[in-house]
Protein backbone atom coordinates (compact mmCIF):
# COMPACT_ATOMS: atom_id res chain seq x y z
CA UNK A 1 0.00 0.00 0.00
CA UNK A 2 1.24 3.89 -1.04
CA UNK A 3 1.20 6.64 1.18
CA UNK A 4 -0.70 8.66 -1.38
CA UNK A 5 -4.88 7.33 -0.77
CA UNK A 6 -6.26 8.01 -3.81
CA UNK A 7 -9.20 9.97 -4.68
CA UNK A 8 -11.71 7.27 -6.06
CA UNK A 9 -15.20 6.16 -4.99
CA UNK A 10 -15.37 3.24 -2.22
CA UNK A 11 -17.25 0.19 -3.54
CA UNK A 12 -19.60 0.14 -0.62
CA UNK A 13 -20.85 -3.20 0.14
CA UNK A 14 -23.81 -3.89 2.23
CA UNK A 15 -26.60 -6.35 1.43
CA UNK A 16 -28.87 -4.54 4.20
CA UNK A 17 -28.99 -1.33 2.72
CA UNK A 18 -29.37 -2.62 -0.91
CA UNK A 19 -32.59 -4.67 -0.19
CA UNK A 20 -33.46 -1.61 1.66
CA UNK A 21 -33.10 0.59 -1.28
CA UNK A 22 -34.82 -2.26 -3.86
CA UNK A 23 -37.78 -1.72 -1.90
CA UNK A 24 -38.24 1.91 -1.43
CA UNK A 25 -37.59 1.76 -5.87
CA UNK A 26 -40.15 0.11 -5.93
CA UNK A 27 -42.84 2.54 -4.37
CA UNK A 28 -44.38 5.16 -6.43
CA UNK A 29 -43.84 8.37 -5.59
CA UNK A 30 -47.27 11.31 -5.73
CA UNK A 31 -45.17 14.04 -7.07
CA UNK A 32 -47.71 15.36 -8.61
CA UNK A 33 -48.66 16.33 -4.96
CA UNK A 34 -45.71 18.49 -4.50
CA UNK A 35 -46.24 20.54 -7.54
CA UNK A 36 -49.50 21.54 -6.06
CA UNK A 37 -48.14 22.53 -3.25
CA UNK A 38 -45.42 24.55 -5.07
CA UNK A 39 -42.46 22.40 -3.96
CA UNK A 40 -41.56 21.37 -7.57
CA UNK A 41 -42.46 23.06 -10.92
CA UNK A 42 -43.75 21.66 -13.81
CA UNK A 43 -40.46 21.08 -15.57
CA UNK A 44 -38.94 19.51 -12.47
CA UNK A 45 -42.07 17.36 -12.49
CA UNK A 46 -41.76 16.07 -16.34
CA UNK A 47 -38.24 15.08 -15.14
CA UNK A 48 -39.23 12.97 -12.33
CA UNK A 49 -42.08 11.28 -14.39
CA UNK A 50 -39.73 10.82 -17.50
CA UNK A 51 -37.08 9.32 -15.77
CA UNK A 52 -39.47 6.84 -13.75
CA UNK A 53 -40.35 5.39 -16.63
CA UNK A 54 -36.67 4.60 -18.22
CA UNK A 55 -35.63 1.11 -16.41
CA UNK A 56 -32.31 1.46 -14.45
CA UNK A 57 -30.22 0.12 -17.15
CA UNK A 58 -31.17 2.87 -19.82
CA UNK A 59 -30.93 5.89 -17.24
CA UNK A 60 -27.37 6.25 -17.75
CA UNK A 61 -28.34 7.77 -21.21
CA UNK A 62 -30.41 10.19 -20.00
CA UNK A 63 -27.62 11.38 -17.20
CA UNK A 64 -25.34 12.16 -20.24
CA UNK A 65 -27.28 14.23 -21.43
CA UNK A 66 -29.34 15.84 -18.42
CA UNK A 67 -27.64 15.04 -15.56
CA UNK A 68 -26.87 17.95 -14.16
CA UNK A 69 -30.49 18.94 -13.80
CA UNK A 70 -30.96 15.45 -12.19
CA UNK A 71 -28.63 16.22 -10.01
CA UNK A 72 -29.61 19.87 -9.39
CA UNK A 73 -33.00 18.74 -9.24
CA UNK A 74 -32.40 15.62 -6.21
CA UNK A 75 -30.74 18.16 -3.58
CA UNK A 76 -33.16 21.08 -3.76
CA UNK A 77 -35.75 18.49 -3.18
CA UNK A 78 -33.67 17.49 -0.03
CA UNK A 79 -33.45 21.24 1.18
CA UNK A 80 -37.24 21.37 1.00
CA UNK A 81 -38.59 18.38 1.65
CA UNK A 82 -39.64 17.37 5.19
CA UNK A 83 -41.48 13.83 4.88
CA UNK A 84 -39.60 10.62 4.99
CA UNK A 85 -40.65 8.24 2.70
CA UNK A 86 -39.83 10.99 -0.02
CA UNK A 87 -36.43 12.37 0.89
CA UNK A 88 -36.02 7.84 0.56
CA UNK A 89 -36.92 8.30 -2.60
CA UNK A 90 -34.59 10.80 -3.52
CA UNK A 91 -31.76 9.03 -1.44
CA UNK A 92 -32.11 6.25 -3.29
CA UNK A 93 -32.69 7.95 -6.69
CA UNK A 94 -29.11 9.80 -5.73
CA UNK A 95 -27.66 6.70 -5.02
CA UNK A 96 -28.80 5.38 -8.19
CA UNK A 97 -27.32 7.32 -9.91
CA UNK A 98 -24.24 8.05 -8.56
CA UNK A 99 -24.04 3.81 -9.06
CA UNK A 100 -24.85 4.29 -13.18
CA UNK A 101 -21.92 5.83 -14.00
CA UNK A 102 -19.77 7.61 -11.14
CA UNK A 103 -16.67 9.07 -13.21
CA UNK A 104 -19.42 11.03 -15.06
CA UNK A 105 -22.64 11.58 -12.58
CA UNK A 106 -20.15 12.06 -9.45
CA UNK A 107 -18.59 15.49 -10.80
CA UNK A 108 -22.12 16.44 -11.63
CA UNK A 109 -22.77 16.93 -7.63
CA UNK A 110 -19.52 18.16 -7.36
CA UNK A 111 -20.12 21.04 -9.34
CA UNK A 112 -23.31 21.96 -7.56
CA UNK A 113 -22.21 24.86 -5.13
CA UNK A 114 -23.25 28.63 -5.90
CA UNK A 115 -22.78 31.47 -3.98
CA UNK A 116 -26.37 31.46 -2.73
CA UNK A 117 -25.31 27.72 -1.36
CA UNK A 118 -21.74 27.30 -1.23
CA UNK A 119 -22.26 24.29 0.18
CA UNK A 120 -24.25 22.35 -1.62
CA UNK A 121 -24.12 19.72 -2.42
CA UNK A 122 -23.50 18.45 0.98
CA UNK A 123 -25.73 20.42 3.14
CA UNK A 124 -29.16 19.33 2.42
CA UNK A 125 -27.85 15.69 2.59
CA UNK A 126 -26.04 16.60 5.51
CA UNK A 127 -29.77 17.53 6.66
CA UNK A 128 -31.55 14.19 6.52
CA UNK A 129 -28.75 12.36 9.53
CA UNK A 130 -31.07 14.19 11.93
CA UNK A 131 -34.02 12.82 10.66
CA UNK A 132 -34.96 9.44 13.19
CA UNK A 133 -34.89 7.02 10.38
CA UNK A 134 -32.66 4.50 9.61
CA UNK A 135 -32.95 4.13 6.37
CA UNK A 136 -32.06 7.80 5.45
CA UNK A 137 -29.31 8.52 8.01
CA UNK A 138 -27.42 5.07 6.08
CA UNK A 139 -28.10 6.22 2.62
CA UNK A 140 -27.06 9.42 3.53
CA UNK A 141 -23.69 8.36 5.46
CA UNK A 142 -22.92 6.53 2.12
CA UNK A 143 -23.82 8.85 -0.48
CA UNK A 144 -21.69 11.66 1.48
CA UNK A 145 -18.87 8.86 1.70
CA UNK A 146 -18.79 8.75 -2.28
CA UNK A 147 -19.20 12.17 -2.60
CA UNK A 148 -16.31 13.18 -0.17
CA UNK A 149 -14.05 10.66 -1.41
CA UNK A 150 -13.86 12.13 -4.73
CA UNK A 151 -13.74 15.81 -4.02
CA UNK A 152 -10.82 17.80 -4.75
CA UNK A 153 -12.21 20.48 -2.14
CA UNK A 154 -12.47 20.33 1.56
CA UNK A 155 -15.87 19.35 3.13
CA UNK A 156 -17.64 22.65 4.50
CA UNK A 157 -16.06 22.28 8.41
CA UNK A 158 -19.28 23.63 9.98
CA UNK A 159 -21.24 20.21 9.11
CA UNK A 160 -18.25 18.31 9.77
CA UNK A 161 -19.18 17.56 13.66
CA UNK A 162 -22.83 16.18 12.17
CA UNK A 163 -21.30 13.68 9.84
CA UNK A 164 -19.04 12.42 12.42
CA UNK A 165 -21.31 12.43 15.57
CA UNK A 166 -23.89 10.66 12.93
CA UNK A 167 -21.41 7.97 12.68
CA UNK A 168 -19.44 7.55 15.78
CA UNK A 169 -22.98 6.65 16.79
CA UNK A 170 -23.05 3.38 14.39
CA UNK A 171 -19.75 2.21 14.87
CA UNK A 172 -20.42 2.11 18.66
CA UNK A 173 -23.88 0.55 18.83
CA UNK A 174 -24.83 -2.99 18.83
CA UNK A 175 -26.60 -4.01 15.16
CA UNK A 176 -23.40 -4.96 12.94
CA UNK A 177 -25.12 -4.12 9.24
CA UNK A 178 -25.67 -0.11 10.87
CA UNK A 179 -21.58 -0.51 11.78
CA UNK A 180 -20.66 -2.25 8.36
CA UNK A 181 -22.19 1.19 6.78
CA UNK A 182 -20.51 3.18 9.04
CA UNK A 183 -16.75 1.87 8.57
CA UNK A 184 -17.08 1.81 5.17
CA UNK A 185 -18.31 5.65 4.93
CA UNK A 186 -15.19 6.42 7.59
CA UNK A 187 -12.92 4.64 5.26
CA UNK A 188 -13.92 6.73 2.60
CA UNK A 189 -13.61 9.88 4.24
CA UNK A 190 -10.30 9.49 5.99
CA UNK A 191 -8.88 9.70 2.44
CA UNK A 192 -8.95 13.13 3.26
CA UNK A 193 -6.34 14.67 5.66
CA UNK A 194 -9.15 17.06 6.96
CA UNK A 195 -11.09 13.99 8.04
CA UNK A 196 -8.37 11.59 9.37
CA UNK A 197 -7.32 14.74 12.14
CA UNK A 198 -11.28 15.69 12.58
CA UNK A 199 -11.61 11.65 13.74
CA UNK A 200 -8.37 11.44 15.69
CA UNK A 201 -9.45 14.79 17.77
CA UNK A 202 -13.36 13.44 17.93
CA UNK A 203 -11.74 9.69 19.69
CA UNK A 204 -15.33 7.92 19.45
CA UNK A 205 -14.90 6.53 16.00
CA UNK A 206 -11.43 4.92 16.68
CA UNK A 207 -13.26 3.35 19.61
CA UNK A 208 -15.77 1.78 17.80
CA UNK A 209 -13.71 -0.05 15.66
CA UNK A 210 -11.23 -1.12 18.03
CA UNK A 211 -14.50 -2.35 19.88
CA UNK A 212 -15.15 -4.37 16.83
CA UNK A 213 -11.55 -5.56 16.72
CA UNK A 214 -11.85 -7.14 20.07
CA UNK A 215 -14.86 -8.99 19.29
CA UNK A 216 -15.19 -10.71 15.78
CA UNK A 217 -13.28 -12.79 14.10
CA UNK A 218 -15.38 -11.45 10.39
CA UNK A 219 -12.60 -11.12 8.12
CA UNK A 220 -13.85 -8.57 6.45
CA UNK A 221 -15.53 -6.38 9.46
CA UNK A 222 -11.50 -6.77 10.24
CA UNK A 223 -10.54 -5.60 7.05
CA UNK A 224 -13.00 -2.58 7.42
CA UNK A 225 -11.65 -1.45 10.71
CA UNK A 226 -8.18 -1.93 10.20
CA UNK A 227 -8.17 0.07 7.03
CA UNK A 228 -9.57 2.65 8.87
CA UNK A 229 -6.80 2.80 11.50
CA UNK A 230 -3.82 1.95 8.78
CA UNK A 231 -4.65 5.46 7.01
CA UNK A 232 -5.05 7.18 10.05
CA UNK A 233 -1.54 6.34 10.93
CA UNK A 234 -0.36 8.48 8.21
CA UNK A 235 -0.47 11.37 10.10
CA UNK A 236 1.98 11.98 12.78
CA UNK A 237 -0.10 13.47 15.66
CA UNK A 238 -1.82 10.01 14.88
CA UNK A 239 0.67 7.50 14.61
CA UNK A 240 2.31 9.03 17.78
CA UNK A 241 -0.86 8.50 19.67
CA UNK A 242 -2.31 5.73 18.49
CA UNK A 243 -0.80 3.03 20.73
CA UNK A 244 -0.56 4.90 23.71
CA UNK A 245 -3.95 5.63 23.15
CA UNK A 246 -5.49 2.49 22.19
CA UNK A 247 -2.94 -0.45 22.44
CA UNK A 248 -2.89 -0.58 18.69
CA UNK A 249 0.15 -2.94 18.28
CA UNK A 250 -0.75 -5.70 20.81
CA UNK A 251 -4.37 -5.34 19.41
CA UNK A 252 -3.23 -5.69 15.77
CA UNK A 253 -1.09 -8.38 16.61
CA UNK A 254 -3.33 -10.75 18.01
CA UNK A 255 -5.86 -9.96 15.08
CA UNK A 256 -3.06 -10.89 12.55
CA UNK A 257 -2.16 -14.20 14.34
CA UNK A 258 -5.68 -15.27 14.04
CA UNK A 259 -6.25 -13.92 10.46
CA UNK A 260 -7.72 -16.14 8.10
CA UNK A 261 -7.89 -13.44 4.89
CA UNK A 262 -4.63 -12.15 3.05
CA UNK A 263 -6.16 -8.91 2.51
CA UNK A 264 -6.66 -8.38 6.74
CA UNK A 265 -2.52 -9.01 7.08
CA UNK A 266 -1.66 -6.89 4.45
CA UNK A 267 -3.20 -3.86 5.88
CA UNK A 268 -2.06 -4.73 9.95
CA UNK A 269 1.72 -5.03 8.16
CA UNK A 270 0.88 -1.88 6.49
CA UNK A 271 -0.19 -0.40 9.18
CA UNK A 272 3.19 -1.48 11.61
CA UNK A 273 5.06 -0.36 9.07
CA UNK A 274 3.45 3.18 9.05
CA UNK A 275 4.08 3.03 12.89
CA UNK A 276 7.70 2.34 12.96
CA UNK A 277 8.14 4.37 10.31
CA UNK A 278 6.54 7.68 11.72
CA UNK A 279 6.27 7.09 15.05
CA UNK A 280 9.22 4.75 15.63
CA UNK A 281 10.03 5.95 19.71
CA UNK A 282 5.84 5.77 20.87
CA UNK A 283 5.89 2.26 19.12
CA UNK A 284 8.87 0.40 19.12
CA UNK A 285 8.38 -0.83 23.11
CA UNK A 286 5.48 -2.40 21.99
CA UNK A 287 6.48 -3.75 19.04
CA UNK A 288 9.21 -5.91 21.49
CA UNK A 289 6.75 -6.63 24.13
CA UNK A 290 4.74 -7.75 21.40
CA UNK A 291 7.08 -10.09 19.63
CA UNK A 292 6.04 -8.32 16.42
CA UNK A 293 9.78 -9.50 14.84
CA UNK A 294 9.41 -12.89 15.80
CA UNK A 295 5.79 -13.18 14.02
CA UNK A 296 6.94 -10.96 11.28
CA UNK A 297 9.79 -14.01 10.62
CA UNK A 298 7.12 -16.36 10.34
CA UNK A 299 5.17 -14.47 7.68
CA UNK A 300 7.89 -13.95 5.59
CA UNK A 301 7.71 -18.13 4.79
CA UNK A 302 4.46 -17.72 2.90
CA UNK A 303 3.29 -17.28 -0.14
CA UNK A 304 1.81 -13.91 -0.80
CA UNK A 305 -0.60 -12.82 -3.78
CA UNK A 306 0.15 -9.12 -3.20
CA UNK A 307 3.67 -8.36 -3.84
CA UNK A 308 3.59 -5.32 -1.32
CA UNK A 309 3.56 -7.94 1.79
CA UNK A 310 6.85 -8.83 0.86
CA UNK A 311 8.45 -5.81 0.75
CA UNK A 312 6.64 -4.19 4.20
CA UNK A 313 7.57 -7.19 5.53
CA UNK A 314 11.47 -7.21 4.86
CA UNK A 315 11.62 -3.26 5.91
CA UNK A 316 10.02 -4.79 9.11
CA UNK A 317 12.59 -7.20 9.37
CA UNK A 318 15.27 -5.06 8.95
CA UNK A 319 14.48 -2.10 11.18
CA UNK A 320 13.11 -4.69 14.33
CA UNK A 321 16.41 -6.36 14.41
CA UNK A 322 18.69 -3.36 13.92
CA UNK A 323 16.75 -1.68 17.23
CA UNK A 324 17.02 -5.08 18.77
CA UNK A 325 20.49 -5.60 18.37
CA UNK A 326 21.30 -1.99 20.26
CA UNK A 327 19.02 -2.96 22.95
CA UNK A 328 20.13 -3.92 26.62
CA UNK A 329 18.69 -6.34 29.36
CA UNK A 330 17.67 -2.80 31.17
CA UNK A 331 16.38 -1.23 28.06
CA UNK A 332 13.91 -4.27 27.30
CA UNK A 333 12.53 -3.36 30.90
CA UNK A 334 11.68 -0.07 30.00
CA UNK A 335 10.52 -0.95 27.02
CA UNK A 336 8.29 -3.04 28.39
CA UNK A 337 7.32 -0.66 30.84
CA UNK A 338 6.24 1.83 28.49
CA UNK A 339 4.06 -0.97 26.44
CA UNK A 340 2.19 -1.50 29.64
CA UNK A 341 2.33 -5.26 28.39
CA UNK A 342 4.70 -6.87 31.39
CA UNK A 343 4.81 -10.83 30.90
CA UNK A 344 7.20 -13.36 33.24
CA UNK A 345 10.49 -13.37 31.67
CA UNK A 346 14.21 -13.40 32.76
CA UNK A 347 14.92 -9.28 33.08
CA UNK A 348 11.39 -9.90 36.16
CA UNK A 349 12.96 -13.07 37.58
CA UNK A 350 16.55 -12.33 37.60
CA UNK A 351 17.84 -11.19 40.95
CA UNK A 352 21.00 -10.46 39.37
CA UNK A 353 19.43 -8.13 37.05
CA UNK A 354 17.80 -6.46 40.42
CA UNK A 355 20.89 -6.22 42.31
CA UNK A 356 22.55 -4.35 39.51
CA UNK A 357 20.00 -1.85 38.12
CA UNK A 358 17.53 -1.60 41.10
CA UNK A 359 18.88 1.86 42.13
CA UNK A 360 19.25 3.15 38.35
CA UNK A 361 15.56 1.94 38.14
CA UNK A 362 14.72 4.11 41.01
CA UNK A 363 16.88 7.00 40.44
CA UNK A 364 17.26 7.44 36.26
CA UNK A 365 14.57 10.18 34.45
CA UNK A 366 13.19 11.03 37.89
CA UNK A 367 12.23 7.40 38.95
CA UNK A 368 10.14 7.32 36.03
CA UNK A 369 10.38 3.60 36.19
CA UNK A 370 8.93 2.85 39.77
CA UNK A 371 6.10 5.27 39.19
CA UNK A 372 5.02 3.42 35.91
CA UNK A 373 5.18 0.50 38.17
CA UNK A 374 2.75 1.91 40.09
CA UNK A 375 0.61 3.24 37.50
CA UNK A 376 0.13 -0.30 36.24
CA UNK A 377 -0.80 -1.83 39.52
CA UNK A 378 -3.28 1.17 40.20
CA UNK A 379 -4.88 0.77 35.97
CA UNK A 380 -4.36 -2.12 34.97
CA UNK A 381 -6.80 -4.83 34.32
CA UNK A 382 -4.14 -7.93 33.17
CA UNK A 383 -3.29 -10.61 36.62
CA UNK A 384 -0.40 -11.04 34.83
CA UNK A 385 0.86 -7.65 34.24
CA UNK A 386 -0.64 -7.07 38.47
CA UNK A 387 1.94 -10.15 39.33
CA UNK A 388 4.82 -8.89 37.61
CA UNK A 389 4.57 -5.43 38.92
CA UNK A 390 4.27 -6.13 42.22
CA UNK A 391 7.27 -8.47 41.48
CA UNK A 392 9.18 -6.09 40.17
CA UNK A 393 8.44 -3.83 43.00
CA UNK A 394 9.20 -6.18 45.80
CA UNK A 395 12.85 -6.39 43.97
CA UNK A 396 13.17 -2.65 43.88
CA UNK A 397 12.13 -2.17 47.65
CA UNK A 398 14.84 -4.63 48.43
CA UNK A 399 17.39 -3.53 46.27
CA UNK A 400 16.73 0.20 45.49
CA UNK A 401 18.42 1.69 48.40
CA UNK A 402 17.27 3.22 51.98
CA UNK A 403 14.27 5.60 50.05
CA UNK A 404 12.86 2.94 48.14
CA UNK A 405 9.94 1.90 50.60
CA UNK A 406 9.09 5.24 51.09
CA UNK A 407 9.25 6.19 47.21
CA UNK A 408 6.52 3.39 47.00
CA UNK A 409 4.53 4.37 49.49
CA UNK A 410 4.43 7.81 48.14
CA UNK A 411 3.51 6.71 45.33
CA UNK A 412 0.35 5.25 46.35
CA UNK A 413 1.99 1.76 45.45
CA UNK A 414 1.90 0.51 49.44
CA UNK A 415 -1.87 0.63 49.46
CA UNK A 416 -2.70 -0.74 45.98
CA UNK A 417 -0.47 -3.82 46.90
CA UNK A 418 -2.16 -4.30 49.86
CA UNK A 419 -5.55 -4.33 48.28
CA UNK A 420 -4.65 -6.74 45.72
CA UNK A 421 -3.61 -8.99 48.27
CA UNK A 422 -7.79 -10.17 48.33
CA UNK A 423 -7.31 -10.45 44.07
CA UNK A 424 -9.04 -13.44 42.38
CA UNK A 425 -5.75 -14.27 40.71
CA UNK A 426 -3.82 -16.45 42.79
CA UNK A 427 -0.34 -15.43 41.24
CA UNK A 428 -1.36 -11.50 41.67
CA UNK A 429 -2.25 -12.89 45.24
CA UNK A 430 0.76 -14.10 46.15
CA UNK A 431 2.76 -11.24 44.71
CA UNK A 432 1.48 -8.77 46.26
CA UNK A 433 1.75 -10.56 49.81
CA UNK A 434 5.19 -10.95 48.70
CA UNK A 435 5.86 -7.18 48.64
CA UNK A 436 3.68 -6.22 51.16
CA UNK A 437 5.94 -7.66 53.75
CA UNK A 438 8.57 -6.00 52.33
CA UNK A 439 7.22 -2.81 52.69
CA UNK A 440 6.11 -3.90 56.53
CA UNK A 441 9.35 -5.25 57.14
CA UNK A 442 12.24 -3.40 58.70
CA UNK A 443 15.05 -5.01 58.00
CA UNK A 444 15.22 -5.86 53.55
């Protein structure tokens, strides 16, 4: 994958919304109704009757040549219409016919704006999301999608907060179709670098589909959300926040490993590679803690259709071992400090290791080191990351030096050990007796 996203519409693919929109074509609409009541003219009525009687296959005839007043035509009606089952209609006759032909009906909308409504065309659609129907807040999502995809201009910022508070409300509900909609549309906006910092400053998107990420194993619901987050990541303030944030690498990882579908691998390696890449000092600790190098060996034995995996996966390679090679028994401790990921390994069971870097621990960048200790026993939700810290902490008080009892209990870390001497988890259990009597004791 290229760092450039380009500029073409998303094939949006939901069977939901397309036996949704079958039905509603098949309904006749009264328009003769609204040219009574002065809502449509006489000429704008011919067009709607003309056109309903050309089947779908023919209509991209009459676009060529009258398109423009088609597409003219379908947004006024969505400025002034108010009842639902018509703006449907015109949803779905938009839809249509941005479907026909989209490298010549697509412009057409494009080039709808005036100075009366500069921002048109995406206003009245804009519109129906606050409407409390389903049916128009999804067409809409995906005809803006399309529409935004392909425009060389930026998308008016004063509806921006509608579009995504319209879909940050999908992606974190409960019915999968709705959030299927939803990640496509987000896909298609964040080809835009006004829309990929809009979603990383709004948060609730990213949460919904790292929500999904946790809990399906759909290949291509994956697919969906992890395209999402691997062209997010090409923008700094993203990729520099995105694990912190959201444990992006340990999350990816564990998706890959499980991945059944090509196409879900080569956008997680795209993805790590934009990480390293941009963001190499916010992600590499994870990466280790991970055992992203050791997985990315594996991958590099298969066969791969897509002749980018290869390449992404060599740079990986490369760049994981070079930082490994540099890296010291104390530095993989801080590393793995920073990851928040701590797992039972030598540098935690080594009283060696203790006895030698126990007061560099507690003295280097401010004791930065014992205080992330005790971060992770006060946030953290892992037993095993609750056993290892309260390990690691027991070493410290014993090895760290007069001040390193009272450092802990300072810290707050003397009464979160003691309460997680009641934990379910046996090992946290016994870990945390372990260094409370440390702390109680008075001679270490």
């Amino acid at each position: 994958m290229t760092a450039r996203i380009e500029p073409i519409p998303p094939p949006f693919f939901s069977p939901y919304l397309d036996d949704q929109c079958n039905k509603i074509n098949s309904k006749p609409v009264p328009w003769e109704g609204y040219q009574r009541a002065k809502l449509l003219s006489a000429d704008e009525l011919n067009l709607l009757k003309s056109l309903a009687k050309i089947p779908t296959a023919q209509r991209p005839t009459v676009y060529a040549s009258s398109g423009a007043q088609y597409a003219r035509l379908y947004i006024d009606l969505l400025r002034k219409l108010q009842r639902v089952d018509t703006v449907q209609a015109v949803l779905v006759s938009i839809n249509d016919m941005l479907v026909s032909d989209p490298s010549s009906t697509i412009p057409l909308f494009h080039s709808l704006a005036t100075k009366e409504n500069p921002d048109d065309p995406y206003a009245p659609i804009v519109k129906c999301l606050a409407m409390e129907e389903e049916f128009v807040i999804l067409t809409s999502l995906k005809i803006l999608g399309v529409l935004i995809a392909t425009d060389s201009r930026e998308f008016p910022y004063n509806l921006t907060g509608t579009l995504l508070a319209s879909l940050q409300g999908l992606l974190n509900g409960s019915r999968i179709p709705l959030w299927e909609v939803a990640a496509q549309v987000l896909s298609a906006v964040l080809g835009t670098k006004q829309f990929r910092l809009a979603v990383w400053e709004e948060e609730q998107c990213i949460s919904g589909l790292v929500k999904m990420l946790k809990t399906t194993s759909n290949p291509q619901n994956q697919y969906w959300a992890v395209s999402c987050l691997w062209q997010l990541s090409f923008e700094r303030i993203a990729a520099e926040g995105m694990n912190k944030r959201y444990d992006i690498v340990a999350l990816l990882t564990g998706v890959a490993k499980a991945a059944v579908k090509e196409k879900v691998l080569r956008v997680i390696i795209s993805t790590f590679r934009n990480l390293l890449t941009i963001a190499p000092s916010q992600s590499l600790p994870s990466f280790f803690t991970s055992k992203v190098l050791q997985f990315v060996i594996t991958l590099q034995d298969r066969k791969w259709s897509d002749e980018d995996i290869p390449e992404d996966l060599s740079y990986l390679k490369s760049e994981l071992s070079a930082r490994l090679e540099n890296l010291t028994t104390y530095d993989e401790l801080i590393s793995e400090l920073d990851s928040g990921h701590l797992v039972w390994g030598p540098v935690h069971e080594s009283e060696d290791f203790w006895k030698e870097n126990a007061m560099r621990i507690g003295q280097e960048s401010g004791g930065k080191a014992v205080k992330r200790l005790v971060e992770l026993l006060k946030n953290s939700r892992e037993p095993v990351v609750l056993a290892v810290a309260a390990h690691d902490l027991g070493f410290y008080i014993r090895y760290g030096g007069d001040k390193a009892k009272q450092i802990v209990t300072d810290l707050g870390g003397k009464t979160r050990v003691m309460e997680l001497m009641t934990s379910q988890d046996p090992d946290t259990r016994y870990q945390a007796l372990m260094c409370t009597q440390l702390l109680m004791s008075q001679h270490v």
